[in-house]
Protein backbone atom coordinates (compact mmCIF):
# COMPACT_ATOMS: atom_id res chain seq x y z
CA UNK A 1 22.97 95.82 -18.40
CA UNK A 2 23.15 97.83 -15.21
CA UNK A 3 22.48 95.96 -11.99
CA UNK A 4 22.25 98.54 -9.60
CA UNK A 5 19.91 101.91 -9.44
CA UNK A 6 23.64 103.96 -9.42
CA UNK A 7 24.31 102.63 -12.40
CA UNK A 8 21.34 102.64 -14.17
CA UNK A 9 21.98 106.76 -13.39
CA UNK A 10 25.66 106.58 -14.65
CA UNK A 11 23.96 104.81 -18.00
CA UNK A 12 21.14 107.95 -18.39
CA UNK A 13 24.26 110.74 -17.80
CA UNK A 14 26.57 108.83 -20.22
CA UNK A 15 23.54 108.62 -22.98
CA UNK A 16 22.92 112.51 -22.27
CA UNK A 17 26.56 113.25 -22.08
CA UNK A 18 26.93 111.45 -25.41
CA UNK A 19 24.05 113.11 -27.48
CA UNK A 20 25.83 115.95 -26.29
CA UNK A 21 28.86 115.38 -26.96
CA UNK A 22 28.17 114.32 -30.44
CA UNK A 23 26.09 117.33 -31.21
CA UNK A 24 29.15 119.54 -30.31
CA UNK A 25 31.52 117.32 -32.11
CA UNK A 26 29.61 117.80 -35.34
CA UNK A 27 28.77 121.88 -35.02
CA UNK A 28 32.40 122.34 -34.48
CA UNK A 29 33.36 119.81 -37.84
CA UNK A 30 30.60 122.64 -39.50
CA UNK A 31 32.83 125.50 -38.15
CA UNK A 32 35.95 124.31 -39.43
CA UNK A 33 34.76 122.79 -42.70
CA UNK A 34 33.01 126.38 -43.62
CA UNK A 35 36.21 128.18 -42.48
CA UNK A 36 38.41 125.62 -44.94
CA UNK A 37 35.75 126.74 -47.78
CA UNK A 38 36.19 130.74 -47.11
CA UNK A 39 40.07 130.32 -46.53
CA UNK A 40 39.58 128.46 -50.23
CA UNK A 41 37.52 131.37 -51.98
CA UNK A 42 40.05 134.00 -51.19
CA UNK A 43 37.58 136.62 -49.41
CA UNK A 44 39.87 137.60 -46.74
CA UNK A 45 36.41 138.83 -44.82
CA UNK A 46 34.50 136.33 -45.23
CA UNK A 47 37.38 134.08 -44.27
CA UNK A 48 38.24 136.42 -41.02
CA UNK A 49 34.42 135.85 -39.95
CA UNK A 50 34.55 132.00 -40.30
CA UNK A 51 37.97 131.37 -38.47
CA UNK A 52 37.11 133.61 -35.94
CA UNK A 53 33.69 131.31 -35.91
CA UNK A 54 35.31 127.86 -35.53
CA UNK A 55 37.91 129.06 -33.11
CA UNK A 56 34.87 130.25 -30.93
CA UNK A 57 33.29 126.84 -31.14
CA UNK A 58 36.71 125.03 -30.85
CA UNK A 59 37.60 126.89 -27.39
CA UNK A 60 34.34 126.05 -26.05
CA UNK A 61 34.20 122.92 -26.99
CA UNK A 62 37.57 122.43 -25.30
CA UNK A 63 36.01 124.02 -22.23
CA UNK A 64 33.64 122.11 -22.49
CA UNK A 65 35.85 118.79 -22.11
CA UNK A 66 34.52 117.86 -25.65
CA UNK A 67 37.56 118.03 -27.43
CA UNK A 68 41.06 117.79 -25.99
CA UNK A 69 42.36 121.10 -24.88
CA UNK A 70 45.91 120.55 -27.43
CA UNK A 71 43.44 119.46 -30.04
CA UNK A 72 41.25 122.78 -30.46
CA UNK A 73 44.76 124.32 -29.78
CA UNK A 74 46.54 122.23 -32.99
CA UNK A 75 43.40 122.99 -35.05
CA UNK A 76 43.46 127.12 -34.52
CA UNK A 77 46.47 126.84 -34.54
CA UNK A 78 46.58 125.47 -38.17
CA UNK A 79 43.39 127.36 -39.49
CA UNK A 80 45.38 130.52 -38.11
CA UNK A 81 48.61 129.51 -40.08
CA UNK A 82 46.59 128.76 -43.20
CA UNK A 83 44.32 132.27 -43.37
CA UNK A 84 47.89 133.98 -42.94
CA UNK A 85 49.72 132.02 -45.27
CA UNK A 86 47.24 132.69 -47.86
CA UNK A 87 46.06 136.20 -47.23
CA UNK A 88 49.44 137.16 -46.93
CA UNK A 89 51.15 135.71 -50.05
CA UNK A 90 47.53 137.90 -51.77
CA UNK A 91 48.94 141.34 -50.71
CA UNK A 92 52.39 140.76 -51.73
């Protein structure tokens, strides 16, 4: 429990921060989870539109300081590798 009135404020800005945080966390989960699914189908536009989606929401939540800045970097990194790997291989 917080003693002092400064921390008592630290303890409201870490709650908000964390509601936040979490909200973020979970929206950019969404992003990637619906860009897996259209990678999956095989519609290359649908699949263009989501990756471009969850790389938006990735970067910002980097900016954001809600993810690591590698860690959005690793995961459009891989989403990238994935819609070229199989959109590629499709054309051939």
């Amino acid at each position: 429990m917080a003693n002092t009135r400064s921390a008592e404020k630290r303890n409201r800005q870490a709650q908000k921060r964390n509601v936040r945080n979490t909200a973020v966390r979970s929206s950019v989960k969404t992003a990637l989870k619906k860009a897996r699914e259209a990678i999956a189908t095989g519609d290359a536009a649908k699949a263009k539109e989501a990756v471009k989606a969850a790389t938006r929401a990735l970067d910002k939540a980097a900016t954001k300081g809600v993810l690591h800045a590698r860690n959005a970097s690793r995961h459009v990194a891989r989403l990238a590798h994935a819609t070229a790997a199989k959109f590629a291989a499709a054309t051939k």
